[in-house]
Protein backbone atom coordinates (compact mmCIF):
# COMPACT_ATOMS: atom_id res chain seq x y z
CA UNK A 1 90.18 -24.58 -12.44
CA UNK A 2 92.21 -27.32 -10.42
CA UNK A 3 90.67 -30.44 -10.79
CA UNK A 4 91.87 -33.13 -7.69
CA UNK A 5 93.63 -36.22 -8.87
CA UNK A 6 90.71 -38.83 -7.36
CA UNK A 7 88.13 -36.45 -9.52
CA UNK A 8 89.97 -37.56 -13.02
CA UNK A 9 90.58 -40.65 -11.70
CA UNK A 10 86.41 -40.93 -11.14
CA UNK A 11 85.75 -39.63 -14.36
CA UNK A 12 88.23 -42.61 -16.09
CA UNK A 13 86.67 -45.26 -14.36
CA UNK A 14 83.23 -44.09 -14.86
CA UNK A 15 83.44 -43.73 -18.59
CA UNK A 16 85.54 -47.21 -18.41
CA UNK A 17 83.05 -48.99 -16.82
CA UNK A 18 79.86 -47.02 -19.15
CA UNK A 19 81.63 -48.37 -22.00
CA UNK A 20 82.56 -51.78 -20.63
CA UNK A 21 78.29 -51.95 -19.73
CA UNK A 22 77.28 -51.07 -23.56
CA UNK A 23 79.72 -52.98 -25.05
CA UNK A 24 78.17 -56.05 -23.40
CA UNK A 25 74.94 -54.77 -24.01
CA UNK A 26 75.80 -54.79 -27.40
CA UNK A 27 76.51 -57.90 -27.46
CA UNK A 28 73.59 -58.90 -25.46
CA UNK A 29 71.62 -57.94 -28.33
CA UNK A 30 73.09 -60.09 -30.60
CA UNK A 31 71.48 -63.04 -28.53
CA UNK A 32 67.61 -63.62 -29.58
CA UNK A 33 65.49 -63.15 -26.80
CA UNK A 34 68.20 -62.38 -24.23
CA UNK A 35 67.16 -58.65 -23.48
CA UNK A 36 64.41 -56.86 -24.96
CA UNK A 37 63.34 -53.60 -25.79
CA UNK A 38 65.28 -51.00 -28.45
CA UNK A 39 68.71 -50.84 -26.82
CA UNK A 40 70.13 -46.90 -27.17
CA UNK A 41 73.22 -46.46 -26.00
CA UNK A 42 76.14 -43.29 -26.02
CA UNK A 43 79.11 -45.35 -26.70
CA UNK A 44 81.34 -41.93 -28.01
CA UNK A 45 79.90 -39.49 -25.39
CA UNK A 46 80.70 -41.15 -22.10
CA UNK A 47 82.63 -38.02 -21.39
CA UNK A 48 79.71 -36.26 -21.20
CA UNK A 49 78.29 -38.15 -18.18
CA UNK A 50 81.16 -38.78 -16.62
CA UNK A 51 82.36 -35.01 -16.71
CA UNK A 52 78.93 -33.73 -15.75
CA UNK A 53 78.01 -36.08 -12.56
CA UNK A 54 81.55 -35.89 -11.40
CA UNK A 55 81.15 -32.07 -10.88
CA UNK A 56 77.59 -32.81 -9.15
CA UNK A 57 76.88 -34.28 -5.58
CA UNK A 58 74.95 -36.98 -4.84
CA UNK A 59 71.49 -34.75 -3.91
CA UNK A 60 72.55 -32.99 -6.70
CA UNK A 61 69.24 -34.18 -9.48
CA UNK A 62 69.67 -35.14 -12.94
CA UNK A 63 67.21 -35.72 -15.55
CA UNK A 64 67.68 -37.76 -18.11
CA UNK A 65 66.49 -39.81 -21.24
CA UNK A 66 66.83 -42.64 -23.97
CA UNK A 67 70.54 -42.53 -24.36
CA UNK A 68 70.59 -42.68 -20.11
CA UNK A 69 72.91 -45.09 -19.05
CA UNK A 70 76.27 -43.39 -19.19
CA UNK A 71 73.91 -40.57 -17.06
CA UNK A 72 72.96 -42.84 -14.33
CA UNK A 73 76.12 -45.17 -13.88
CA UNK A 74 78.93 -41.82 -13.56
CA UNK A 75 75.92 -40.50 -10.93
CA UNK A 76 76.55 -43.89 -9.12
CA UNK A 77 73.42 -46.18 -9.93
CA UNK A 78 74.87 -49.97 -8.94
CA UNK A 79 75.58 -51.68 -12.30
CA UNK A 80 73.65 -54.94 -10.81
CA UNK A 81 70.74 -53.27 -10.48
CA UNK A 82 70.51 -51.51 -13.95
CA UNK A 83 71.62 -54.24 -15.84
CA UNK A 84 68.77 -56.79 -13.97
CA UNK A 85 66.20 -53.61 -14.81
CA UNK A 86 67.45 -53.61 -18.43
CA UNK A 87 66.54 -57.98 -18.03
CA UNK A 88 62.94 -56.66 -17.00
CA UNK A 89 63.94 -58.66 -13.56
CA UNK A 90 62.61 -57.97 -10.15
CA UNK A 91 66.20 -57.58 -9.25
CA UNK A 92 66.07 -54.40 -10.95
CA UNK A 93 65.82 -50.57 -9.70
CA UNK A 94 62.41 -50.70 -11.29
CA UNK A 95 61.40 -54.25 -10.38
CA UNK A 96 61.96 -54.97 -13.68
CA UNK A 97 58.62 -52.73 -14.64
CA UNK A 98 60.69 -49.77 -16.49
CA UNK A 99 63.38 -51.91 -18.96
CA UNK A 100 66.13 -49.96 -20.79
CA UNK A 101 64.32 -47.19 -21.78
CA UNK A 102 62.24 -45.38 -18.72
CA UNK A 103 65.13 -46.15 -15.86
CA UNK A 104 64.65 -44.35 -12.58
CA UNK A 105 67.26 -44.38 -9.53
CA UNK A 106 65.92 -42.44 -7.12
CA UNK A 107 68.74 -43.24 -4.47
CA UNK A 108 71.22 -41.24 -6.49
CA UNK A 109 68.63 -38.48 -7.30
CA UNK A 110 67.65 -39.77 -10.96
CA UNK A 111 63.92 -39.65 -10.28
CA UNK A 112 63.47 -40.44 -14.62
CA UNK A 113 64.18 -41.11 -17.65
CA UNK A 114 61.56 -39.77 -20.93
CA UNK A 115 61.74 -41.44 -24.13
CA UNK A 116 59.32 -38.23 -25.37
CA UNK A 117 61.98 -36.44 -27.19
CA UNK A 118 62.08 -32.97 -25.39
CA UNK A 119 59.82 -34.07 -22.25
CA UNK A 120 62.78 -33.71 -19.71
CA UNK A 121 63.58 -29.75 -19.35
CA UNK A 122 60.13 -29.24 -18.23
CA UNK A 123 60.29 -32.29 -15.57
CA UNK A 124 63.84 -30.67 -14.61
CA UNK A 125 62.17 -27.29 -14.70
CA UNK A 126 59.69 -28.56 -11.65
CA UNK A 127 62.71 -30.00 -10.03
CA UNK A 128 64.61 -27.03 -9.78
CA UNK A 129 61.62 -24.97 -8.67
CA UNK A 130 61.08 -27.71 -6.05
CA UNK A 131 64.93 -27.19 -5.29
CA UNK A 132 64.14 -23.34 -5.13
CA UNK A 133 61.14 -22.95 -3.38
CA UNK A 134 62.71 -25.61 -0.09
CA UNK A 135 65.67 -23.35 0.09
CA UNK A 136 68.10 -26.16 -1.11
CA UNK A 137 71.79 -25.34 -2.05
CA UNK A 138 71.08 -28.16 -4.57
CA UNK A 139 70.88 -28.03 -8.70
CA UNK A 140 69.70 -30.01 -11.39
CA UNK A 141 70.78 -30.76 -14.23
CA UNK A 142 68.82 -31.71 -17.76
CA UNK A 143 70.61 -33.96 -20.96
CA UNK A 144 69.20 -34.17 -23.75
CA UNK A 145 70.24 -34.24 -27.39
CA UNK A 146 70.41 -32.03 -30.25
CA UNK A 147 67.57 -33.34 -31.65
CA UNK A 148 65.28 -32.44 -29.09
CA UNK A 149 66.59 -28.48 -29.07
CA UNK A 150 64.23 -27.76 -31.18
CA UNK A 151 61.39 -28.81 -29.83
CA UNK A 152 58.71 -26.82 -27.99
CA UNK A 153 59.15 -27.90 -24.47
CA UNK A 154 62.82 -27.07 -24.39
CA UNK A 155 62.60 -23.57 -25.10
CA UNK A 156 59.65 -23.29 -22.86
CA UNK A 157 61.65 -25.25 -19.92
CA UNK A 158 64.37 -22.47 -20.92
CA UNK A 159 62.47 -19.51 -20.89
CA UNK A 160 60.81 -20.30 -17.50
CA UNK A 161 63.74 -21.37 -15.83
CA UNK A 162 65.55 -18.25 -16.80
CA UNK A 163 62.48 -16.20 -15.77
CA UNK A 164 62.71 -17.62 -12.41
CA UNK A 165 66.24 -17.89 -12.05
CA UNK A 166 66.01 -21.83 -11.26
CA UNK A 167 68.96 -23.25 -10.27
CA UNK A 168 69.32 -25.74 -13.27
CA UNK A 169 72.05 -26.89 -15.75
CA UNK A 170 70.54 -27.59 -19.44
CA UNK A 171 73.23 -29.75 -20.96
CA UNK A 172 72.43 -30.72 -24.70
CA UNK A 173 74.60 -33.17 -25.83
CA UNK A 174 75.12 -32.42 -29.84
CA UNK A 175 76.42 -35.84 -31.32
CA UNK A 176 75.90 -34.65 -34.51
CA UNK A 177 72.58 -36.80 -35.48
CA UNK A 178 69.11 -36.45 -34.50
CA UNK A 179 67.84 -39.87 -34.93
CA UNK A 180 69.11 -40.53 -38.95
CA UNK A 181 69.33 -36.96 -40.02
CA UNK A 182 72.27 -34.92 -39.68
CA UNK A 183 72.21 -31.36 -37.54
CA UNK A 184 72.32 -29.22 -40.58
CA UNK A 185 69.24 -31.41 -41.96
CA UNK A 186 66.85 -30.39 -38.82
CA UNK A 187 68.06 -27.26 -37.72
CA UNK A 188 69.43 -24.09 -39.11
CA UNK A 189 71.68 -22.96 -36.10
CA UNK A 190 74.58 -25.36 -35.94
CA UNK A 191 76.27 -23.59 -32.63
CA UNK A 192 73.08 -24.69 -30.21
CA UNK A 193 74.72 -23.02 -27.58
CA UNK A 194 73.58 -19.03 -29.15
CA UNK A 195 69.76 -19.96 -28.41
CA UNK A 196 70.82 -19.36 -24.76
CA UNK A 197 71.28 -15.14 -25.53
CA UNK A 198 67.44 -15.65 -26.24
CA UNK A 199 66.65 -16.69 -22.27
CA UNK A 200 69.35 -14.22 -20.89
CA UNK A 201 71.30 -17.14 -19.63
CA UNK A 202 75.01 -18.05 -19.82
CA UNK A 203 75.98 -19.91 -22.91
CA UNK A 204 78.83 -22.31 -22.87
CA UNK A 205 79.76 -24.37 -25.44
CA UNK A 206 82.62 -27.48 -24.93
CA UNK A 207 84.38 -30.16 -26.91
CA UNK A 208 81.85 -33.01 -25.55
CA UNK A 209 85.10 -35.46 -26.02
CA UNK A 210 86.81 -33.95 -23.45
CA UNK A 211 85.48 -34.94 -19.62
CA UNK A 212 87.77 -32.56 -17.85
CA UNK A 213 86.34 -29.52 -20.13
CA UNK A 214 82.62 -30.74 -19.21
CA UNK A 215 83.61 -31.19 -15.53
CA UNK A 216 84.63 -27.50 -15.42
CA UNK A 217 81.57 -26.00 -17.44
CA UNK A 218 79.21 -27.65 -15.14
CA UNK A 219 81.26 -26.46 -12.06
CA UNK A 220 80.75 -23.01 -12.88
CA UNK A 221 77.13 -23.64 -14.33
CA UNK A 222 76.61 -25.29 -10.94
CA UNK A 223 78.25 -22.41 -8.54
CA UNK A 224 76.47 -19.85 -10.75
CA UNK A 225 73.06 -21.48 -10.03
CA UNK A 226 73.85 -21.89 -6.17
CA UNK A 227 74.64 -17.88 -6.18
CA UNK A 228 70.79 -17.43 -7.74
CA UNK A 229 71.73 -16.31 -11.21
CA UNK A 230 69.96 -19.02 -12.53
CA UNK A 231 70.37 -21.68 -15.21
CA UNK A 232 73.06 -22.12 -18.03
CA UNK A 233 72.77 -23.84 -21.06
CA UNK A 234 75.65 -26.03 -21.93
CA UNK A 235 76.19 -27.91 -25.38
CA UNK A 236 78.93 -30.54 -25.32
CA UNK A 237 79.84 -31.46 -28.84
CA UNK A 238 80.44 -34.96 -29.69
CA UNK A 239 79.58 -38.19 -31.81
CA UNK A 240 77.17 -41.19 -31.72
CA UNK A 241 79.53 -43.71 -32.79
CA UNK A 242 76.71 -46.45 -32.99
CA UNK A 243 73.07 -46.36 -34.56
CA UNK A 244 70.34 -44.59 -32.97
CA UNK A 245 69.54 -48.02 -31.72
CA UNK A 246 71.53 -51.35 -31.72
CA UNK A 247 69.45 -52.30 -34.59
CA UNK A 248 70.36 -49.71 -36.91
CA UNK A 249 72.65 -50.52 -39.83
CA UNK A 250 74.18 -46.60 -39.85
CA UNK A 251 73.58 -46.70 -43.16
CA UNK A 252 73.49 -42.87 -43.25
CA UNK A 253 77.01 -42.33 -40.97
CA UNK A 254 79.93 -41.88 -43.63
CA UNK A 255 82.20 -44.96 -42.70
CA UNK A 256 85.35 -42.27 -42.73
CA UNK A 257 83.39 -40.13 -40.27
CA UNK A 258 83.15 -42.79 -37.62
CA UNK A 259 86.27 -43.93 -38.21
CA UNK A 260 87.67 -40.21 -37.70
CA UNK A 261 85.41 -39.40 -34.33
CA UNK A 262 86.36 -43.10 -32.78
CA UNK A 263 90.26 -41.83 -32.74
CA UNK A 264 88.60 -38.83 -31.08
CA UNK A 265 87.41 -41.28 -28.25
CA UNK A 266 87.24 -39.80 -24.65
CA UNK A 267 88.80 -42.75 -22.84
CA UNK A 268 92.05 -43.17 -24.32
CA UNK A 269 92.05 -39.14 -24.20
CA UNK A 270 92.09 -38.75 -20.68
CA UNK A 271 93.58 -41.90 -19.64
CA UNK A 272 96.86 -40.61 -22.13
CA UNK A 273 96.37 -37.26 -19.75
CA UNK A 274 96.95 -38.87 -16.79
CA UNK A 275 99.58 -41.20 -17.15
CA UNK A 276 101.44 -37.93 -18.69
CA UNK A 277 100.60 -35.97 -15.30
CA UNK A 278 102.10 -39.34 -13.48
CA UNK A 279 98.51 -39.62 -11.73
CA UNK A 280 97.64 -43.30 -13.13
CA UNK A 281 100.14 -45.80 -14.91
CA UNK A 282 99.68 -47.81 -18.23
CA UNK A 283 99.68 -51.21 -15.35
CA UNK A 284 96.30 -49.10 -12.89
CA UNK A 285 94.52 -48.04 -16.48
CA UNK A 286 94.36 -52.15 -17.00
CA UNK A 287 93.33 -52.69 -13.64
CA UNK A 288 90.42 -50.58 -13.58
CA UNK A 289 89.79 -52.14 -17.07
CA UNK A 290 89.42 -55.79 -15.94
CA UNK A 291 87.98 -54.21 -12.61
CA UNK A 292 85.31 -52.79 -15.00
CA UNK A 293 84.89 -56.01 -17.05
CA UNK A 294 84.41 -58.06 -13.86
CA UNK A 295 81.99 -55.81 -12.33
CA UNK A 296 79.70 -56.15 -15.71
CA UNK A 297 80.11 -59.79 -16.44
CA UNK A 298 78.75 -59.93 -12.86
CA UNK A 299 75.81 -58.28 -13.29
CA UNK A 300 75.07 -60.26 -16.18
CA UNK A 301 75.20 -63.08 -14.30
CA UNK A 302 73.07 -61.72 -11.35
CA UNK A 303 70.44 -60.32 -13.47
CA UNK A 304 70.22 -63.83 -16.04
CA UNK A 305 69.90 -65.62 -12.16
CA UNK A 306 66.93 -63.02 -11.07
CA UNK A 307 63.50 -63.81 -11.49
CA UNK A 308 60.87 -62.06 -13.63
CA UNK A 309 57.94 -60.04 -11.55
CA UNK A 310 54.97 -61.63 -10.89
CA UNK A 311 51.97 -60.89 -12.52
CA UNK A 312 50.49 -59.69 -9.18
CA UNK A 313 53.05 -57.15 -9.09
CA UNK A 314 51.71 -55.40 -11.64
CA UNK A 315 49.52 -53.68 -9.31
CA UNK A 316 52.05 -52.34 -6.79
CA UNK A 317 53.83 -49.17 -7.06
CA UNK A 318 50.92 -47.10 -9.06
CA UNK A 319 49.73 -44.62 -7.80
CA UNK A 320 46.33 -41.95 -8.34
């Protein structure tokens, strides 16, 4: 598949600026009482995101969870906004009522984020009916993590949308670790991507590192779907290179295996791919760098200057 030159361009400065966000995010957390609320982030896996919403259009829908805001930044949620949402500010794209962990952008068709591990396939599965049933030449498309392929919903979520032929992309994202146990400790199929034979549904399975590889899976995932063949499940294999939270010590992560999967990072990967194919030089790569820092050092600022919702507030924006 020919991928344009602005499409790898997109996917670099998406996973740039992803990383650039949770590395101050990290350090965010450092500060008592700056931000609040377990911060979860994907700092490893950006090319997962940025691959995935590259390939999609914006009323193209994703779904989403904890480990969202790689997700919702490559589908083009304003960094201002998130980061003043993540402050619990007005400002934010919840009014500061959602925090880090239930973010919603509805403006670039990312109607939620569910911390219930395995509650988004059968939100996506509703989605994509939604999708089916107004004639749309529109998909969605579900992450969620190896940890939740286990559960229940999933293989419900599967097993409908495959009975239906819904036009929906179920993209787990295999980083190895469910939480602190390791895949072979919760589940006794290590290649996720053979549960998909048991829906009838195209399996594909891709090196989660690589954006370009996760751009193309989801292109043909997404022009099957559009054709009416239904869903595809795709497993992108990759690392968590921090805790489950900011707050775990990784106590259980072999030093040596982090060490190895970080010189597997996505972001020099692609960025070495496309100053090889003359595309970018090693001069535009820092650009979009400090281009990336500035942008997030702004929103820092704009969501530290935002105020906090009123109490009154409360009340608005609930609905029965």
């Amino acid at each position: 598949m020919e991928i344009s030159a602005e499409k790898k361009k997109e996917m670099l400065w998406t996973m740039l600026l992803s990383r650039r966000f949770e590395d101050e995010l990290t350090e965010l957390c450092k500060i008592e009482g700056k931000i609040h609320g377990m911060m979860i982030l994907a700092t490893g896996q950006e090319a997962v995101g940025s691959g995935a919403c590259t390939a999609l259009e914006l009323e193209d829908v994703i779904i989403t969870n904890h480990r969202s805001h790689h997700h919702l930044l490559a589908k083009g949620a304003d960094a201002k906004a998130l980061m003043a949402e993540i402050f619990c500010k007005a400002t934010g794209c919840n009014k500061g009522k959602s925090g880090t962990l239930h973010l919603a952008v509805p403006e670039v068709n990312a109607p939620c984020t569910s911390t219930v591990v395995g509650a988004g396939p059968p939100l996506a599965v509703g989605q994509a009916f939604a999708q089916q049933y107004k004639g749309e030449k529109r998909v969605t498309v579900c992450f969620f993590g190896d940890g939740a392929a286990a559960e229940g919903s999933v293989h419900e979520a599967m097993n409908m949308a495959a009975l239906w032929r819904l036009p929906l992309i179920f993209i787990c994202e295999n980083n190895v670790y469910a939480g602190a146990q390791r895949l072979e400790e919760h589940t006794p199929v290590l290649d996720l991507v053979s549960r998909a034979a048991g829906y009838a549904m195209p399996g594909l399975s891709v090196d989660g590192n690589d954006a370009l590889a996760v751009y193309e899976a989801v292109k043909a995932a997404k022009k099957h779907a559009l054709a009416g063949e239904g869903p595809t499940f795709i497993e992108c294999k990759t690392y968590r290179c921090h805790g489950h939270g900011e707050a775990d010590p990784q106590l259980y992560q072999p030093k040596e295996e982090i060490k190895a999967w970080e010189a597997k990072c996505p972001i020099p990967r692609l960025r070495d791919a496309l100053v090889q194919e003359g595309i970018i030089t090693a001069a535009d790569f820092e650009a979009m760098e400090k281009r990336a820092g500035a942008m997030v050092l702004e929103a820092v600022r704009f969501a530290e200057d935002s105020p906090y919702p009123s109490p009154e507030e409360a009340l608005e924006d609930v609905f029965a």
